[in-house]
N, C-alpha and C. Protein backbone atom coordinates (compact mmCIF):
# COMPACT_ATOMS: atom_id res chain seq x y z
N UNK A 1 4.33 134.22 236.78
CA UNK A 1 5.20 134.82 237.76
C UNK A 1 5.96 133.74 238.54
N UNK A 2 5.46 132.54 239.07
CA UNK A 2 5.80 131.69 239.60
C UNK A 2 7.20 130.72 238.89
N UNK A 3 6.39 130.70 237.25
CA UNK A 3 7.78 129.99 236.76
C UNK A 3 9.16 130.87 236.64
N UNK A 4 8.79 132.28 236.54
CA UNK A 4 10.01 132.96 236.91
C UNK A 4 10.87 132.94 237.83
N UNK A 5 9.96 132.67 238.78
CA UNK A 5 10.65 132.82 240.27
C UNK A 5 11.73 131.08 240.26
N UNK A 6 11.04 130.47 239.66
CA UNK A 6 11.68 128.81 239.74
C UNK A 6 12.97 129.24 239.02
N UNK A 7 12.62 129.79 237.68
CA UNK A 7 13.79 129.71 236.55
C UNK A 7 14.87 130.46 237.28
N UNK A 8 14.88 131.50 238.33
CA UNK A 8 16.15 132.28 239.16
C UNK A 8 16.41 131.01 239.61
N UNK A 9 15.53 130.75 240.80
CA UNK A 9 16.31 129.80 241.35
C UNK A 9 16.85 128.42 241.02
N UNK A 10 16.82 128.04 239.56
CA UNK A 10 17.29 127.17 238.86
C UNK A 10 18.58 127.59 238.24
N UNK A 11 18.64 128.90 237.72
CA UNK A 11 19.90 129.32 237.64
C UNK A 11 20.54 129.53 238.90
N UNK A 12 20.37 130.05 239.85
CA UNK A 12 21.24 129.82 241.11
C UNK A 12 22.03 128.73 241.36
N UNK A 13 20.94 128.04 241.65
CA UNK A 13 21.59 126.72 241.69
C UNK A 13 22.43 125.92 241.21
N UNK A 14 22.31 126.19 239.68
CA UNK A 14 23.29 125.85 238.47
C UNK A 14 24.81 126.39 238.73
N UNK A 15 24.50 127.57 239.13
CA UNK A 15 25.85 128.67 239.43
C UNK A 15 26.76 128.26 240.66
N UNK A 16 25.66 127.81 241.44
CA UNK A 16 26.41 127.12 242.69
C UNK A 16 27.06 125.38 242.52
N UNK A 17 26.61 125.23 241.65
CA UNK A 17 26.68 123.61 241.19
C UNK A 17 28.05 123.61 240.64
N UNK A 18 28.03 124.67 239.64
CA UNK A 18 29.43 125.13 238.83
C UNK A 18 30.90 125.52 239.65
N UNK A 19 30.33 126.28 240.46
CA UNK A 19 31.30 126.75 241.47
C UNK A 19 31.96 126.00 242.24
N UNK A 20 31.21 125.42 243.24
CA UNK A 20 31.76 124.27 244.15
C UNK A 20 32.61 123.25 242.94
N UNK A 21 32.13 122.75 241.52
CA UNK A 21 32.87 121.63 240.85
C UNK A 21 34.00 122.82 240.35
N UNK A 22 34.09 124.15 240.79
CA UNK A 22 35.58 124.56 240.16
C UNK A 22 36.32 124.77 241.57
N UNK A 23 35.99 124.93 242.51
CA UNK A 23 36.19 124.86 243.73
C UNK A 23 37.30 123.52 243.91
N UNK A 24 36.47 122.18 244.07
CA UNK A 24 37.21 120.51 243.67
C UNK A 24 38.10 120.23 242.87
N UNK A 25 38.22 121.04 241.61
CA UNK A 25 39.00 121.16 240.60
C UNK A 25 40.31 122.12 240.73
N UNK A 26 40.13 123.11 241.86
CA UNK A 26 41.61 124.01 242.22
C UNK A 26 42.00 122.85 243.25
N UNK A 27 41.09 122.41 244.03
CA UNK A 27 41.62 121.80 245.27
C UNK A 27 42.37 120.89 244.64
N UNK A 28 41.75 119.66 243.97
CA UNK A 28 42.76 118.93 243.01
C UNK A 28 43.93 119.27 242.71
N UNK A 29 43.82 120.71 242.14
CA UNK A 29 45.45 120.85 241.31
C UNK A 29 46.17 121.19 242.61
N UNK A 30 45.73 121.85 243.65
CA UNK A 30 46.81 122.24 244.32
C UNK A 30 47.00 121.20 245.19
N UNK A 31 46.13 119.93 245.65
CA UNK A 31 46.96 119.26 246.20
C UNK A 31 48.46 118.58 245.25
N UNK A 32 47.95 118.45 243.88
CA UNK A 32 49.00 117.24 243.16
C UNK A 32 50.01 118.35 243.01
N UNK A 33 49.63 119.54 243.29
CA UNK A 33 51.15 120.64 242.90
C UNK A 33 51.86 120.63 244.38
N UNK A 34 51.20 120.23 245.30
CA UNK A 34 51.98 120.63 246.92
C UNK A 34 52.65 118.94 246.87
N UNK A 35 51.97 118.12 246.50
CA UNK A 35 52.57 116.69 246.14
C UNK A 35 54.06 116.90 245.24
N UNK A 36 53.77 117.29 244.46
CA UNK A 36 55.18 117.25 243.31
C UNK A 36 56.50 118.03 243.35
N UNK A 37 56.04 119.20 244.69
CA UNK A 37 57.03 119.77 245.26
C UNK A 37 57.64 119.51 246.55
N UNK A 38 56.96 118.11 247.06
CA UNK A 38 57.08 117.28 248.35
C UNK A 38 58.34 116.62 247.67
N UNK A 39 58.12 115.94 246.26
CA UNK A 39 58.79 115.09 245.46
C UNK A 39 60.41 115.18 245.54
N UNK A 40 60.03 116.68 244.89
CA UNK A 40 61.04 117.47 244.44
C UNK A 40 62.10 118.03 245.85
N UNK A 41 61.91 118.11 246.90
CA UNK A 41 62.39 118.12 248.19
C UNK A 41 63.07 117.26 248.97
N UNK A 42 62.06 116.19 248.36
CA UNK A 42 62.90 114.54 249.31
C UNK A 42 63.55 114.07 247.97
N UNK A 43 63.68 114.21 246.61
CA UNK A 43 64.80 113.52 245.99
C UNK A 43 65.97 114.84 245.99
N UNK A 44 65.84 115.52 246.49
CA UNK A 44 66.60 116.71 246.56
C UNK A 44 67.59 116.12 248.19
N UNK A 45 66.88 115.94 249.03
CA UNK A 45 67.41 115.40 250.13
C UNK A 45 67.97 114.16 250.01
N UNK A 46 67.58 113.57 248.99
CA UNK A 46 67.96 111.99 248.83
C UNK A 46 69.46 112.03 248.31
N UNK A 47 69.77 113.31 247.23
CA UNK A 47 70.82 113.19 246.49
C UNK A 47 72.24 113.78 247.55
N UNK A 48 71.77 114.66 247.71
CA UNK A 48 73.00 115.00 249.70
C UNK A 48 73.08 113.61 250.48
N UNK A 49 71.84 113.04 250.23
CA UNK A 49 72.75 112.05 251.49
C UNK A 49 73.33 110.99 250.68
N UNK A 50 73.61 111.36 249.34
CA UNK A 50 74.77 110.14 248.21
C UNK A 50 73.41 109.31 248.01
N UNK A 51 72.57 109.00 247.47
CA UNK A 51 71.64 108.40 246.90
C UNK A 51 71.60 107.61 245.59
N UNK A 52 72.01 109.01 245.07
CA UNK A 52 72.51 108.41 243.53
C UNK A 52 73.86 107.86 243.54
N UNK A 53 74.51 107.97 244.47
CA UNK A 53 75.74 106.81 244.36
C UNK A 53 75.58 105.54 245.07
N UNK A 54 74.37 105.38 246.01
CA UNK A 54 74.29 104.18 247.04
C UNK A 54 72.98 103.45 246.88
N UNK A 55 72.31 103.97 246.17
CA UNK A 55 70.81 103.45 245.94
C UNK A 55 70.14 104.61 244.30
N UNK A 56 71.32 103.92 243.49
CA UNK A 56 71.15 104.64 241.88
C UNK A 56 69.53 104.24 241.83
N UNK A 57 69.35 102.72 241.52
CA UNK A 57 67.93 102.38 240.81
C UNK A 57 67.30 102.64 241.43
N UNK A 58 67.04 102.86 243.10
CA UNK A 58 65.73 103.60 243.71
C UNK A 58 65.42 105.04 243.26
N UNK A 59 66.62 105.66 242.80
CA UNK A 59 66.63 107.19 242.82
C UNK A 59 65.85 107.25 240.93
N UNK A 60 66.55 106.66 240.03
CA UNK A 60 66.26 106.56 238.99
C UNK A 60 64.10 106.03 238.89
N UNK A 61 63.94 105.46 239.90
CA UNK A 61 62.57 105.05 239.92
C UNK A 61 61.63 106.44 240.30
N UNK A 62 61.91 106.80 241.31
CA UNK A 62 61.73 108.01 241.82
C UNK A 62 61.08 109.49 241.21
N UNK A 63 62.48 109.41 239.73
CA UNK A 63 62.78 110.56 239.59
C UNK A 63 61.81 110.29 237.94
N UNK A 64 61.31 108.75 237.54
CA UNK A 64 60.58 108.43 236.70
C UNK A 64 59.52 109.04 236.77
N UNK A 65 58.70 108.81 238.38
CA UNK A 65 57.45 108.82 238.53
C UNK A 65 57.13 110.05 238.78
N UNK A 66 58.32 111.34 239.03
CA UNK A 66 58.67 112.55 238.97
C UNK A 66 58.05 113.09 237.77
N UNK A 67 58.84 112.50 236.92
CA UNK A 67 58.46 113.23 235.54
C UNK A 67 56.84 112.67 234.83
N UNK A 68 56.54 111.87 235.43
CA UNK A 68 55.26 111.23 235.14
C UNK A 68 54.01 112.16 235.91
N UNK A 69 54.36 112.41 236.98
CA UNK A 69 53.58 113.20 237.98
C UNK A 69 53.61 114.70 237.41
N UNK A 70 54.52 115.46 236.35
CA UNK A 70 54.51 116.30 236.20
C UNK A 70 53.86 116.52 234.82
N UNK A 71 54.12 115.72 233.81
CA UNK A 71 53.14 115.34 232.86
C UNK A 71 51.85 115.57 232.85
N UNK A 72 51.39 114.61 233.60
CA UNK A 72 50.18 114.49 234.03
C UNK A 72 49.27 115.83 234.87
N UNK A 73 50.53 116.31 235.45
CA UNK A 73 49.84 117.98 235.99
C UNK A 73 49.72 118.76 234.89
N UNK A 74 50.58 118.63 234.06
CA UNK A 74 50.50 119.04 232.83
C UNK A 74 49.31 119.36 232.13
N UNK A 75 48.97 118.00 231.56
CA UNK A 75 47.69 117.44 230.87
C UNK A 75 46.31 117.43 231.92
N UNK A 76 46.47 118.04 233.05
CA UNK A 76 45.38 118.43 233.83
C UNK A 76 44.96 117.15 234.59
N UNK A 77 45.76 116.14 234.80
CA UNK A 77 45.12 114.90 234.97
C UNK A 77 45.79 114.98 236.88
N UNK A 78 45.07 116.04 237.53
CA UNK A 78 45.55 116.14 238.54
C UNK A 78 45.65 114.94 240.09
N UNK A 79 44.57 114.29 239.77
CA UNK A 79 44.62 112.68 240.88
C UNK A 79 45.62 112.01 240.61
N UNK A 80 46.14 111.82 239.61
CA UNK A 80 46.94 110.48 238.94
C UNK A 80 48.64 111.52 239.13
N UNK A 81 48.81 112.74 238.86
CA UNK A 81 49.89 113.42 239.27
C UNK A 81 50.12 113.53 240.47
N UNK A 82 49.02 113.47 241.41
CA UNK A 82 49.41 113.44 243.01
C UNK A 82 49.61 111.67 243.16
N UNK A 83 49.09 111.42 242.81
CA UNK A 83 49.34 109.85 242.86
C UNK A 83 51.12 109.20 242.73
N UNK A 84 51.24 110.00 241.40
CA UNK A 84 52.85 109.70 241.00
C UNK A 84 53.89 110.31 241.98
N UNK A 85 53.38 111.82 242.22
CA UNK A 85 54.16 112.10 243.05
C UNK A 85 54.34 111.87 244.24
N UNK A 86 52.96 111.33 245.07
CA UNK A 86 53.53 110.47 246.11
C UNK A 86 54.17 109.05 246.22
N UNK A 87 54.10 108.40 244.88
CA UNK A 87 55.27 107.24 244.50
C UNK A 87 56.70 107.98 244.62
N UNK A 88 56.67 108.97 244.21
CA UNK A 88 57.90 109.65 243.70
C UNK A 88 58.65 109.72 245.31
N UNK A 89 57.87 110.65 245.77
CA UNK A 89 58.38 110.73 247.50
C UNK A 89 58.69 109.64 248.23
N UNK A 90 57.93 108.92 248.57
CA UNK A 90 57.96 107.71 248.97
C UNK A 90 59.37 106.83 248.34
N UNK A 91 59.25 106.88 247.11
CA UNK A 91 60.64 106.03 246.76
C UNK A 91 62.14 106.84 247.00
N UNK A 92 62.29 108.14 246.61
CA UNK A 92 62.92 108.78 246.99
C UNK A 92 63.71 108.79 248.75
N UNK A 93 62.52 109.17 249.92
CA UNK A 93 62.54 108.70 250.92
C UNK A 93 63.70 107.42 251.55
N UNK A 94 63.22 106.16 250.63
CA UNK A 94 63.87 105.07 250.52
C UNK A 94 65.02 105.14 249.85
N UNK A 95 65.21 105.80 249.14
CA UNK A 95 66.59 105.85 248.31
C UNK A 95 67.26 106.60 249.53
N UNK A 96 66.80 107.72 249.90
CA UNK A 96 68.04 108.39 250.91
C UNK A 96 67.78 107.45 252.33
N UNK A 97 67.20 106.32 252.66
CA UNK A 97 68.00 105.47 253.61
C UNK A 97 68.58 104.61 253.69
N UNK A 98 68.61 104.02 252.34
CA UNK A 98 69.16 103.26 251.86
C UNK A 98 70.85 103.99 251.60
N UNK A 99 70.71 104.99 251.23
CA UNK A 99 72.28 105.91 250.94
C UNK A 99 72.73 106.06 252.55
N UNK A 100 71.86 106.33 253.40
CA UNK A 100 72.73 106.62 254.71
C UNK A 100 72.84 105.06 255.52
N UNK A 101 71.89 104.44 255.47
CA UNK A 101 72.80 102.93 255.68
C UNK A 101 74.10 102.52 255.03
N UNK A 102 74.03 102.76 253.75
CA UNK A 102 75.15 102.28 253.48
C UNK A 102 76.12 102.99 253.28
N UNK A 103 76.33 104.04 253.64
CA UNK A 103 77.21 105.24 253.88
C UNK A 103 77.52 104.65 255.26
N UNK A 104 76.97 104.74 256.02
CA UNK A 104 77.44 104.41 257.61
C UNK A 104 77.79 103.13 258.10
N UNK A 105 77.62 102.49 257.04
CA UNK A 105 77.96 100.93 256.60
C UNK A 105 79.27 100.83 256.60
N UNK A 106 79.75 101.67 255.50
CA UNK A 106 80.76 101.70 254.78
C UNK A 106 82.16 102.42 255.73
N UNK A 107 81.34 103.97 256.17
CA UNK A 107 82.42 104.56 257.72
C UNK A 107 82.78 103.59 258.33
N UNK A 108 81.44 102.70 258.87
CA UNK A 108 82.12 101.79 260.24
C UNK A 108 83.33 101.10 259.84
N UNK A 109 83.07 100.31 258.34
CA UNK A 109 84.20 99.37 258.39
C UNK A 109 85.32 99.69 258.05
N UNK A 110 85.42 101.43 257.59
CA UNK A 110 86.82 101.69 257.50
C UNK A 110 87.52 102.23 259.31
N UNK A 111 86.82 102.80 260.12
CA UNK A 111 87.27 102.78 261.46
C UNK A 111 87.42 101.68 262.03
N UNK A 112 86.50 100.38 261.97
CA UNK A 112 86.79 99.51 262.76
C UNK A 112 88.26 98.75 262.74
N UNK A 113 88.92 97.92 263.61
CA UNK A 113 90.17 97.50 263.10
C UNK A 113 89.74 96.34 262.65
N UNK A 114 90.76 95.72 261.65
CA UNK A 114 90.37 94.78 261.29
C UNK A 114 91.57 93.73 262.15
N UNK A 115 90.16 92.30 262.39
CA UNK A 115 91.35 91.39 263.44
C UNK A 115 91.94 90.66 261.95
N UNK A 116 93.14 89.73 263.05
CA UNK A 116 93.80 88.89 262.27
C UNK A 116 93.33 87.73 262.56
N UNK A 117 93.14 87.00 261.53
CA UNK A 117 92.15 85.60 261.66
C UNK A 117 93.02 84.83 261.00
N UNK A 118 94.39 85.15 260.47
CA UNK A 118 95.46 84.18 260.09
C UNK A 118 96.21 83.72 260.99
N UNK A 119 96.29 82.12 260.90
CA UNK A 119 97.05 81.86 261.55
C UNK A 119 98.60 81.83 261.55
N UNK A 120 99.24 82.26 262.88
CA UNK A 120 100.84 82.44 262.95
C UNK A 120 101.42 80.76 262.98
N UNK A 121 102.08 80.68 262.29
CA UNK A 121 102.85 79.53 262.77
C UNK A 121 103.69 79.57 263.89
N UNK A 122 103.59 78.50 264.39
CA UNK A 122 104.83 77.94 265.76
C UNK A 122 105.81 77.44 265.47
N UNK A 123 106.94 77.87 266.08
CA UNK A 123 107.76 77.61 265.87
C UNK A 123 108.16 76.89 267.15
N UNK A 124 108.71 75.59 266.86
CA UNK A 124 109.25 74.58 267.95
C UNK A 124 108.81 73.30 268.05
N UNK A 125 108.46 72.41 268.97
CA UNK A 125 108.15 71.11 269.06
C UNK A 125 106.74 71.19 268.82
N UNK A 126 106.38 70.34 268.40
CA UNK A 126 104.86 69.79 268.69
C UNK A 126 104.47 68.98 270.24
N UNK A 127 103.41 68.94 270.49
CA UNK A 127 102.84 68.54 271.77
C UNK A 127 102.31 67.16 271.39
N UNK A 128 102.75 66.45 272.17
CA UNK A 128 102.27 65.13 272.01
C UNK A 128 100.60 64.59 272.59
């Protein structure tokens, strides 16, 4: 009677053992899926603020580790997809400040005036 009573509570336990490791295993995917749609948001924001015209190879890096991060969610390899996709964000990020620096780079120096740093000639005597 006794080993019965063990063998329940050995399966219990088993059941709970199972659970909690599928428990870790959603948590996993849904962090690297809330990651890859973080991704997908800031190179989305990156490309409005001219990114891909002011910071191409950051955006092109970005949008690598994008498709790497999604792969990998793919193939279930959910740490290493949140991993990519927070490369992905992160570089992205940088690509769109890099686009609004040099966007606002670029405004200033068409408003600013430009001086004249040539010199006028004189006309008349020289000074002794």
């Amino acid at each position: 009677m006794r080993l019965k009573k063990w063998k329940t509570v050995g399966w219990v336990f088993m059941a709970l053992l199972f659970l909690g490791g599928l428990s870790a295993c959603s948590k996993g995917k849904e962090q690297a899926a809330v990651g890859i749609d973080e991704a997908k948001l800031n190179i989305s924001s990156a490309r409005k603020a001219g990114a891909e015209r002011y910071a191409r190879k950051t955006m092109d890096e970005a949008g690598k580790k994008l498709d790497i991060a999604q792969s990998n969610f793919r193939k279930g390899n959910y740490g290493y997809a949140k991993k990519q996709a927070g490369e992905a964000s992160s570089l992205a990020l940088l690509a769109q400040s890099e686009a609004q620096a040099k966007a606002a780079e670029k405004k200033t120096s068409k408003t600013s005036p430009k001086s004249d740093t040539s010199k006028k000639k004189r006309s008349g005597t020289k000074k002794k």
